[in-house]
C-alpha atoms as a PDB file:
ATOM      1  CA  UNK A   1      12.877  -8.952   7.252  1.00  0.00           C
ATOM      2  CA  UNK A   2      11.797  -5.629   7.909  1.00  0.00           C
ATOM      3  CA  UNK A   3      10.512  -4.346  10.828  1.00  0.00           C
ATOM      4  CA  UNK A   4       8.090  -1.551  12.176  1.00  0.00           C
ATOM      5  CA  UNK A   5      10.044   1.090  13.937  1.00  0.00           C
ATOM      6  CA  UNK A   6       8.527   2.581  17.169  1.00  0.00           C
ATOM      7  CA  UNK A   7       4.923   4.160  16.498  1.00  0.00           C
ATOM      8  CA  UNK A   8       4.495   2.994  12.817  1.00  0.00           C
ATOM      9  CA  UNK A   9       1.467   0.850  12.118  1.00  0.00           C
ATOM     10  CA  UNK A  10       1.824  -2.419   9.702  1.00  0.00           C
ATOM     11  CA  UNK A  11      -0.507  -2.996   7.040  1.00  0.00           C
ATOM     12  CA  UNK A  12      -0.594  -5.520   4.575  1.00  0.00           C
ATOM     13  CA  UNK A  13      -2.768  -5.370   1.345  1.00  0.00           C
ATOM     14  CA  UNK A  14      -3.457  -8.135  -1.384  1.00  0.00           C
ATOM     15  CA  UNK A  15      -4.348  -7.145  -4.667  1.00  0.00           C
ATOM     16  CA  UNK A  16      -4.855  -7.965  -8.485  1.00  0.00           C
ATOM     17  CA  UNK A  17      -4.681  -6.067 -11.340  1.00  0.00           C
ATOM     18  CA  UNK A  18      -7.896  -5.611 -13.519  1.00  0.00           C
ATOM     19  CA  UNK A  19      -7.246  -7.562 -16.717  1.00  0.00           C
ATOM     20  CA  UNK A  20      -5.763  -5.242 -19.399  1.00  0.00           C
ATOM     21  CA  UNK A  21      -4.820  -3.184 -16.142  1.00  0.00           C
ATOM     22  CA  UNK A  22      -1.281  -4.487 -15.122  1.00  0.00           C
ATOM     23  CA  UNK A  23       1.039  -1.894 -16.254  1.00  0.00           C
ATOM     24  CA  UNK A  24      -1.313   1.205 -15.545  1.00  0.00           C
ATOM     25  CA  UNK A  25      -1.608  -0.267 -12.156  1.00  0.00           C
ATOM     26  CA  UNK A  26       1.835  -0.472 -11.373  1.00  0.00           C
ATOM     27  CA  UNK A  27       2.234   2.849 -13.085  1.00  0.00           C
ATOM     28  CA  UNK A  28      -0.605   4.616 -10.520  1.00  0.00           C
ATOM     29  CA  UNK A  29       1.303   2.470  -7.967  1.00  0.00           C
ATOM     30  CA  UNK A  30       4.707   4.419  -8.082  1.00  0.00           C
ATOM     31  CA  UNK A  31       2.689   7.992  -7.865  1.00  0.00           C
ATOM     32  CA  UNK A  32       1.386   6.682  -4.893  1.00  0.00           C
ATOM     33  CA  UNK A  33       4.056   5.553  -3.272  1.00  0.00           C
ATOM     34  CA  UNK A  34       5.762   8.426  -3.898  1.00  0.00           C
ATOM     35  CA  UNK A  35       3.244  10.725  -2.662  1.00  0.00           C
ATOM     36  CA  UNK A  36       3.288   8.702   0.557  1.00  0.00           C
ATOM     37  CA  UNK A  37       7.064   8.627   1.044  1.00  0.00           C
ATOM     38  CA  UNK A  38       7.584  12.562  -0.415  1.00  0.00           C
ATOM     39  CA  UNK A  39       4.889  13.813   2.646  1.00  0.00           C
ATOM     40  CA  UNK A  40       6.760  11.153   5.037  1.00  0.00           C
ATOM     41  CA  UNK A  41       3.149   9.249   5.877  1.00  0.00           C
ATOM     42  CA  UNK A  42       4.498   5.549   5.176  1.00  0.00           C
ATOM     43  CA  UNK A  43       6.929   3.495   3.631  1.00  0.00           C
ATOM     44  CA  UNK A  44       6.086   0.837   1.709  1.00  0.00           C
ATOM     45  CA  UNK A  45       6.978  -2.631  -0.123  1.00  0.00           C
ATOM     46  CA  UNK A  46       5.497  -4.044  -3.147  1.00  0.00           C
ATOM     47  CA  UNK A  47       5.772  -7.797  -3.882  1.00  0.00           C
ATOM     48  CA  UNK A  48       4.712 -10.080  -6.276  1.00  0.00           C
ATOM     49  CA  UNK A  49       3.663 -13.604  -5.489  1.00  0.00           C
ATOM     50  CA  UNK A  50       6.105 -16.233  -7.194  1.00  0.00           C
ATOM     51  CA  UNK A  51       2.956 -19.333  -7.217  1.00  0.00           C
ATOM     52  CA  UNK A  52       0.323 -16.385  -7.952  1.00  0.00           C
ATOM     53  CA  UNK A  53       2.337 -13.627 -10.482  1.00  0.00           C
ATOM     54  CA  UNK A  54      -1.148 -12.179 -10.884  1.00  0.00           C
ATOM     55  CA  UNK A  55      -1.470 -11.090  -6.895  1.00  0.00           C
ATOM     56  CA  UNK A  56       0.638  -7.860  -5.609  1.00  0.00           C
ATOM     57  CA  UNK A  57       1.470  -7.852  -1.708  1.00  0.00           C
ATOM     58  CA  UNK A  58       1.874  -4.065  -0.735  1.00  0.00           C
ATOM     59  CA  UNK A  59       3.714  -4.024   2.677  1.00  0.00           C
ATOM     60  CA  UNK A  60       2.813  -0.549   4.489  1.00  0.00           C
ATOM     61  CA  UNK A  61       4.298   0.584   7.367  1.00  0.00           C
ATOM     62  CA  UNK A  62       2.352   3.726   8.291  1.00  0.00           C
ATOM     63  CA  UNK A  63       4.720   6.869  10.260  1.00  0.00           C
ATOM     64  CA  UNK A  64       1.398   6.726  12.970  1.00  0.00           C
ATOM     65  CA  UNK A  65      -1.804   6.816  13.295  1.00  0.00           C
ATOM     66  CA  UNK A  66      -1.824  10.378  12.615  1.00  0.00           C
ATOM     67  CA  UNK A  67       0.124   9.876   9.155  1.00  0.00           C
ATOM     68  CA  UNK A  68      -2.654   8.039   7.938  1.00  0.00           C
ATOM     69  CA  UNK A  69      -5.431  10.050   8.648  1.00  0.00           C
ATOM     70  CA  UNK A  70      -3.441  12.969   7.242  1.00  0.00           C
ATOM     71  CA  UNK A  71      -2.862  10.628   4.550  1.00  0.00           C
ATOM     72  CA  UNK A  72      -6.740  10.096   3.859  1.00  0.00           C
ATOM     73  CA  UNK A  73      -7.262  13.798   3.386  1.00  0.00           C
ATOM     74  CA  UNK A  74      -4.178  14.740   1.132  1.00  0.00           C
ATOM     75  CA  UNK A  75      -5.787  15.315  -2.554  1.00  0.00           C
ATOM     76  CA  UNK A  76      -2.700  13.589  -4.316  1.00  0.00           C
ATOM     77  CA  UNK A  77      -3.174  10.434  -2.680  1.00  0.00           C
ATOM     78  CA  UNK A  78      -7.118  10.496  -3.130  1.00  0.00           C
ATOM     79  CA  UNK A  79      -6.148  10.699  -6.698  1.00  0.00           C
ATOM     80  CA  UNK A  80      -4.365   7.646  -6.827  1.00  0.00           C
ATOM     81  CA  UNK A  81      -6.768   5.751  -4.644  1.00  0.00           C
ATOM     82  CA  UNK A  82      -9.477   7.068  -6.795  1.00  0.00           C
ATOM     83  CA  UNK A  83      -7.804   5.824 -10.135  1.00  0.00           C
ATOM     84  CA  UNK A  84      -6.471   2.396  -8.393  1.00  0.00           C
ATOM     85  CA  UNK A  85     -10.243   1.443  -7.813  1.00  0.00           C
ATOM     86  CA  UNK A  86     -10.558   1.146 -11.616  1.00  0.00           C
ATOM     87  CA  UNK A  87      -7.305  -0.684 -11.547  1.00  0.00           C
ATOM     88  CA  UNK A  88      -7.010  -3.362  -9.396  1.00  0.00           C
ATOM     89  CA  UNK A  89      -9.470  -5.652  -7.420  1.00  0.00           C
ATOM     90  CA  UNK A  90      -8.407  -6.077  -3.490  1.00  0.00           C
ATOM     91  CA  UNK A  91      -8.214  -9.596  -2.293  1.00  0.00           C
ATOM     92  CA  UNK A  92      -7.253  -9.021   1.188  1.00  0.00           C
ATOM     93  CA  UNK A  93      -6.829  -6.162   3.530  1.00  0.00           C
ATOM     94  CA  UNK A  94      -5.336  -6.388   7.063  1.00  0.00           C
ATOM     95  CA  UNK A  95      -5.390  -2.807   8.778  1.00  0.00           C
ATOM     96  CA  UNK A  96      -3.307  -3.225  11.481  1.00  0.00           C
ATOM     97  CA  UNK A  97      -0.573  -6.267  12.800  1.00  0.00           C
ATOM     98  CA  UNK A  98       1.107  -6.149  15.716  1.00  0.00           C
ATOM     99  CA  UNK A  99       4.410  -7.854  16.395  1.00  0.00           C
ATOM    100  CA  UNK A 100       3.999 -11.163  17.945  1.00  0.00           C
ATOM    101  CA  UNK A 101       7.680 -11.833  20.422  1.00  0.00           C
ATOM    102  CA  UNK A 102       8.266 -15.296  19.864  1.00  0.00           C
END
């Protein structure tokens, strides 16, 4: 499994796709991603879930803190934010994990 490196900050988000919405979702969903990774705020993971194919489990490890702030001002990701909200409906949102040492 992947880890967060130093600094980054884990988030985990739980979404569905509008009905009708699927494909433009996952289309919106690559320009986003890529407009993350290209300005080196996060990297990120999308899943499906094999017992639920209608949820998505995005796996975001933000750089920092700072990265994401940045990232909540940069026009191109707005964008996608903005047209995901007519896209997808969020399920569940965690903001921020730690790592637990077991």
């Amino acid at each position: 499994m992947t880890s967060a490196m130093p600094g980054e900050i884990l988030s985990v988000a739980i979404y569905e796709p509008l009905p009708g919405k699927e494909q433009e979702s996952l289309t919106t969903m690559r320009a986003l991603l890529a407009a993350l990774s290209a300005n080196g705020y996060s990297r990120d993971m999308l899943y499906r879930d094999k017992q639920s194919p209608s949820q998505y489990v995005l796996l975001r490890y933000w750089k920092s803190a700072e990265a994401r702030r940045t990232a909540q001002e940069d026009p191109e990701v707005q964008r996608s934010w903005a047209k995901l909200a007519h896209e997808i409906k969020i399920v569940k949102v965690y903001e921020q994990l730690d790592d637990v040492d077991v």
